[in-house]
Structures are given as C-alpha cells and as structure tokens.
N, C-alpha and C. Protein backbone atom coordinates (compact mmCIF):
# COMPACT_ATOMS: atom_id res chain seq x y z
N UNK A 1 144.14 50.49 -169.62
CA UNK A 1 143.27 51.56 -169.18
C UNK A 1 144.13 52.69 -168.62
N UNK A 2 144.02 54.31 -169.16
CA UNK A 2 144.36 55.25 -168.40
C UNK A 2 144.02 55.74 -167.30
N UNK A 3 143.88 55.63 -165.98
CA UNK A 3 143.61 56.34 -165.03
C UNK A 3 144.20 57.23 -164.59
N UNK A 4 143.78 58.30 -163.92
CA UNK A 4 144.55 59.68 -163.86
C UNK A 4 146.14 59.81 -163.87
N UNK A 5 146.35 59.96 -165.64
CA UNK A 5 147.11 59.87 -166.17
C UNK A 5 148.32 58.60 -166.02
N UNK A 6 147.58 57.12 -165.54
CA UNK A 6 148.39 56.28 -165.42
C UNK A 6 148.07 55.44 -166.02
N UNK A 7 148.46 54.52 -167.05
CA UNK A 7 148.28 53.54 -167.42
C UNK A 7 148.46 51.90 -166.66
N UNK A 8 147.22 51.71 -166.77
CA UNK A 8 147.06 50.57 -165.34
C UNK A 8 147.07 48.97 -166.57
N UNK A 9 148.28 48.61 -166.14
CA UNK A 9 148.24 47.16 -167.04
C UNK A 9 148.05 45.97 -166.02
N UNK A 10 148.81 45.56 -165.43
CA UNK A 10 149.26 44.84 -164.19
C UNK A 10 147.94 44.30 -162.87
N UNK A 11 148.04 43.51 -162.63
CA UNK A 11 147.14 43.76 -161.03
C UNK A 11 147.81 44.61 -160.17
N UNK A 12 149.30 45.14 -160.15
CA UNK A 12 149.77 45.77 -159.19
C UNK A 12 149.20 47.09 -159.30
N UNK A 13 149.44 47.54 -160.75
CA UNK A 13 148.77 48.64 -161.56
C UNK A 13 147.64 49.19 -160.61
N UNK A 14 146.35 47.95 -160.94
CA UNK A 14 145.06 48.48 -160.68
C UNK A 14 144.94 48.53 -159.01
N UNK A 15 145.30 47.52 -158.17
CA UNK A 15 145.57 47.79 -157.19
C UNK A 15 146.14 49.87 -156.75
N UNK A 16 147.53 49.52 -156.90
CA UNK A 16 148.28 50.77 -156.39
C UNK A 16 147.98 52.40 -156.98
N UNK A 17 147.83 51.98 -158.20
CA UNK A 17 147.37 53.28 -159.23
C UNK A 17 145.88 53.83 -159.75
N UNK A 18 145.15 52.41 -159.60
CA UNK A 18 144.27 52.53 -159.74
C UNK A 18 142.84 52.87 -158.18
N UNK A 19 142.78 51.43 -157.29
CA UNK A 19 141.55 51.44 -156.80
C UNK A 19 142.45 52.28 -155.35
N UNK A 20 143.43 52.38 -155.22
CA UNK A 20 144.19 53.18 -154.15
C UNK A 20 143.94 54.65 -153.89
N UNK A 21 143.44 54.55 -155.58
CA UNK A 21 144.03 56.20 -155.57
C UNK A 21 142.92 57.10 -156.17
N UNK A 22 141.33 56.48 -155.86
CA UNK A 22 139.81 56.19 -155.81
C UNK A 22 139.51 56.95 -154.50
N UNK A 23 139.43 58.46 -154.21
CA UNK A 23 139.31 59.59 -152.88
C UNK A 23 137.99 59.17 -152.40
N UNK A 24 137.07 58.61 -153.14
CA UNK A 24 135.64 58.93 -153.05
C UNK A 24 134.45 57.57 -154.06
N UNK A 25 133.15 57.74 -153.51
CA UNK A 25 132.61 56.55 -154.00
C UNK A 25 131.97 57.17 -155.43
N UNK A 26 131.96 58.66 -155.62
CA UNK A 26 131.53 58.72 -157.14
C UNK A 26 133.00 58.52 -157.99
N UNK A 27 134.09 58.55 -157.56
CA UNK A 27 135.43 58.67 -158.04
C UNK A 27 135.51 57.31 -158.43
N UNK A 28 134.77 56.13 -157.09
CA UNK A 28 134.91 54.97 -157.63
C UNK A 28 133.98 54.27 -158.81
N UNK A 29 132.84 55.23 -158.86
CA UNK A 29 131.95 54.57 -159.71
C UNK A 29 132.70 54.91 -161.45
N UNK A 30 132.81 56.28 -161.42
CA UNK A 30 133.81 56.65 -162.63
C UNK A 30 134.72 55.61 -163.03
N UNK A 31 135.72 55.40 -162.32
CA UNK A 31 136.82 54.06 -162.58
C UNK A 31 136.10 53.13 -162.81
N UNK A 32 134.56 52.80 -162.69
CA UNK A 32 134.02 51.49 -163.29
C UNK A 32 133.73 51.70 -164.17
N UNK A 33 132.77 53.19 -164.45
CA UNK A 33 132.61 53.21 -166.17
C UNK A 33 133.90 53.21 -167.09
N UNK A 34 134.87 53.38 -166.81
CA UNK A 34 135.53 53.75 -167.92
C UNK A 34 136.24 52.03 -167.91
N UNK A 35 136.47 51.59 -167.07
CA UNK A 35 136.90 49.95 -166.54
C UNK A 35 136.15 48.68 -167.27
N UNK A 36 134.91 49.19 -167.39
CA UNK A 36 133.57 48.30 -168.10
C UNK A 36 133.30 48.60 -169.15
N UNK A 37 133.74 49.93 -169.97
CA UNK A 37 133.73 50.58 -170.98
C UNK A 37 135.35 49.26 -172.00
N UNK A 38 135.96 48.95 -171.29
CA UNK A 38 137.37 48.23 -171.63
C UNK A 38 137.41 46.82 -171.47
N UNK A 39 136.46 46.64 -170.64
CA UNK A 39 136.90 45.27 -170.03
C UNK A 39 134.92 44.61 -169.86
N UNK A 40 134.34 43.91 -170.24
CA UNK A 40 133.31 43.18 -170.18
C UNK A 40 133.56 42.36 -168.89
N UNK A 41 134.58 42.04 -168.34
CA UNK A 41 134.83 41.27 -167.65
C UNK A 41 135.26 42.29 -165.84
N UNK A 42 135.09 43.51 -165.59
CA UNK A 42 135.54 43.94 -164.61
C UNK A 42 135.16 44.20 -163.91
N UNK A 43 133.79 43.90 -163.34
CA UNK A 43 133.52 43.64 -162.46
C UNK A 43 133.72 42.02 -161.65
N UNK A 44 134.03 41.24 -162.42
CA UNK A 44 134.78 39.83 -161.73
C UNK A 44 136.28 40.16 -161.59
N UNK A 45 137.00 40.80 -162.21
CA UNK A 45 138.38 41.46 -161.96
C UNK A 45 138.24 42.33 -160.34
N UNK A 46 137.49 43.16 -160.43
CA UNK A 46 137.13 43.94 -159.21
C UNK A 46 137.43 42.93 -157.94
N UNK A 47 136.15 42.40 -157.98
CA UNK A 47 135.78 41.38 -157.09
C UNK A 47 136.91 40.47 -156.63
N UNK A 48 137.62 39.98 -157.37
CA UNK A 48 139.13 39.16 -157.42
C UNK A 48 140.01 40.03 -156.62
N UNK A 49 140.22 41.62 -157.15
CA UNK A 49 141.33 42.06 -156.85
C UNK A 49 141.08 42.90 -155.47
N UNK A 50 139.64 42.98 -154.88
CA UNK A 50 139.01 43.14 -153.42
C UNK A 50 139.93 42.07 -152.81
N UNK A 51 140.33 41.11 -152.63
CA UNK A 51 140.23 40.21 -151.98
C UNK A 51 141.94 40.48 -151.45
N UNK A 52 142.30 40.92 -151.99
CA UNK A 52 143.83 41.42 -151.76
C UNK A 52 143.84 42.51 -150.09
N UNK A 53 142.54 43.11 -150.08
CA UNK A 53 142.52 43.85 -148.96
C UNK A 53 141.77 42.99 -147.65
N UNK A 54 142.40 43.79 -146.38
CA UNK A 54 141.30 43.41 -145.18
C UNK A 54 139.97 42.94 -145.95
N UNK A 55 139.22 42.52 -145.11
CA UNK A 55 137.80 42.20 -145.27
C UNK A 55 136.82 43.42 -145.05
N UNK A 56 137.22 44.52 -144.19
CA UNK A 56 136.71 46.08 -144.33
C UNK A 56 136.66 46.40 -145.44
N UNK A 57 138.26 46.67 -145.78
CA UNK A 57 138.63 47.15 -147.00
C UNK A 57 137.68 46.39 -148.19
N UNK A 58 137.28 45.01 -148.44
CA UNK A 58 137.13 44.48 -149.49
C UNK A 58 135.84 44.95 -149.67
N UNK A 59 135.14 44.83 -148.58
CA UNK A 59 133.57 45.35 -148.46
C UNK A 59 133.27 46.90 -148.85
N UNK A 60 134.34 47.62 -148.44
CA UNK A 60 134.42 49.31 -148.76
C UNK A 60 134.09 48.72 -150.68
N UNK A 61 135.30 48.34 -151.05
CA UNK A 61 135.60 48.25 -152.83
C UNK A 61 134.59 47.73 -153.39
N UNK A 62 133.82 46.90 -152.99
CA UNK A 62 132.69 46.68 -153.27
C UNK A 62 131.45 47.13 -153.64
N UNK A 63 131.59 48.15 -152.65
CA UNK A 63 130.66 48.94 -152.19
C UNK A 63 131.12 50.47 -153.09
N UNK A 64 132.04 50.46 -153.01
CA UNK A 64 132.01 51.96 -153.46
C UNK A 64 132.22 51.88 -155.14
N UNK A 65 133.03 50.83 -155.82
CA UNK A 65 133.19 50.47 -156.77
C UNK A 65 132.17 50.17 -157.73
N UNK A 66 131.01 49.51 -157.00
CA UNK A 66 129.68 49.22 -157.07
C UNK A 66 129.99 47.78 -158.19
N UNK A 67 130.53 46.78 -157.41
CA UNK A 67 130.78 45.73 -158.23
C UNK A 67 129.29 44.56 -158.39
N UNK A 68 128.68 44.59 -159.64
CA UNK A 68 127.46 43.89 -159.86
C UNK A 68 128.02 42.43 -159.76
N UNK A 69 128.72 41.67 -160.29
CA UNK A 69 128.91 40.54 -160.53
C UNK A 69 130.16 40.01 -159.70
N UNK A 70 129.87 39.02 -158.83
CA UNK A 70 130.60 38.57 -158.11
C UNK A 70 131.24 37.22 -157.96
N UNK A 71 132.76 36.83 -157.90
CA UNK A 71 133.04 35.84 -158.32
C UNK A 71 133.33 34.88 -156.95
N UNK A 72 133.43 33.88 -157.18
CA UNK A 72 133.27 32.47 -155.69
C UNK A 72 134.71 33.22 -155.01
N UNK A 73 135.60 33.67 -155.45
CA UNK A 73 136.62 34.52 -154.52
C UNK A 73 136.34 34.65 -153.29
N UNK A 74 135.65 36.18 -153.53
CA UNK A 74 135.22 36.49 -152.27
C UNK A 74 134.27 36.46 -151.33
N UNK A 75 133.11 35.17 -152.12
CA UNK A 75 132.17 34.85 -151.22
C UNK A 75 132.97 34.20 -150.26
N UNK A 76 133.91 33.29 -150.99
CA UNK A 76 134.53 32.29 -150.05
C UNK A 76 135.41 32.98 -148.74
N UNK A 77 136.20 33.75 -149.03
CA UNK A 77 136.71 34.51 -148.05
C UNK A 77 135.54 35.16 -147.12
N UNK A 78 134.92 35.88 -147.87
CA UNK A 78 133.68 36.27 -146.84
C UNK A 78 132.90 35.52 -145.95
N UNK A 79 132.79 34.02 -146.25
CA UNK A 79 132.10 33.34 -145.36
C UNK A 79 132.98 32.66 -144.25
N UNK A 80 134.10 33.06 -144.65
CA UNK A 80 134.96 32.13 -142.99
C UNK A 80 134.86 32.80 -142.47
C-alpha cells in the first residue's frame, strides 16, 4: 500500500509511516479505505497492530481508524 507517498510493507511500515503519520480522524478513515480497498483482512491487521500502543493510544486507533472487526488481541489486553 502507498501512503503519502510511502510504501508501507512491514508492520514497522504501517505502524511508523503509516497510522503515525494519520493528523486527524477523517485522515484516519481515508487510510482505511484505501487499506480495505487492498487488504480484506485490515481491519483485524488494525486491531493487532493497536495493540503495540498505550491502551489510550489503542482506543484513539480504534476509534479514529474506525476498526469494524475486532480480533481476541485486544479484547484481551483490554480486559486486564
């Protein structure tokens, strides 16, 4: 996937280049269409790669990302 002008292969990728660098929650919804447009599977990628942040943070990506489908990841983290 290209994101502003970066090609995001990696989890480090989507992490650093990608959901980092997301100013805003329509900025984040964009990175999902074009993310879900590529990937059938990215909103459980999302959800996975939330979990890398604080628990603020994961809930922000969530939220702003607008992740529908959620994987036992971060329920599990979320409930301790």
């Amino acid at each position: 996937m290209i994101w502003k002008g970066e090609k995001l292969v990696t989890i480090k990728d989507f992490l650093t280049k990608g959901i980092n660098r997301c100013d805003s929650q329509e900025e984040a919804k964009i990175f999902m269409q074009f993310y879900r447009a590529e990937n059938p599977r990215a909103d459980e990628n999302m959800d996975f790669m939330s979990c890398y942040y604080t628990t603020d943070e994961m809930m922000r990506i969530r939220a702003w990302f607008d992740i529908e489908k959620q994987i036992h990841t971060s329920h599990t983290l979320l409930a301790k």
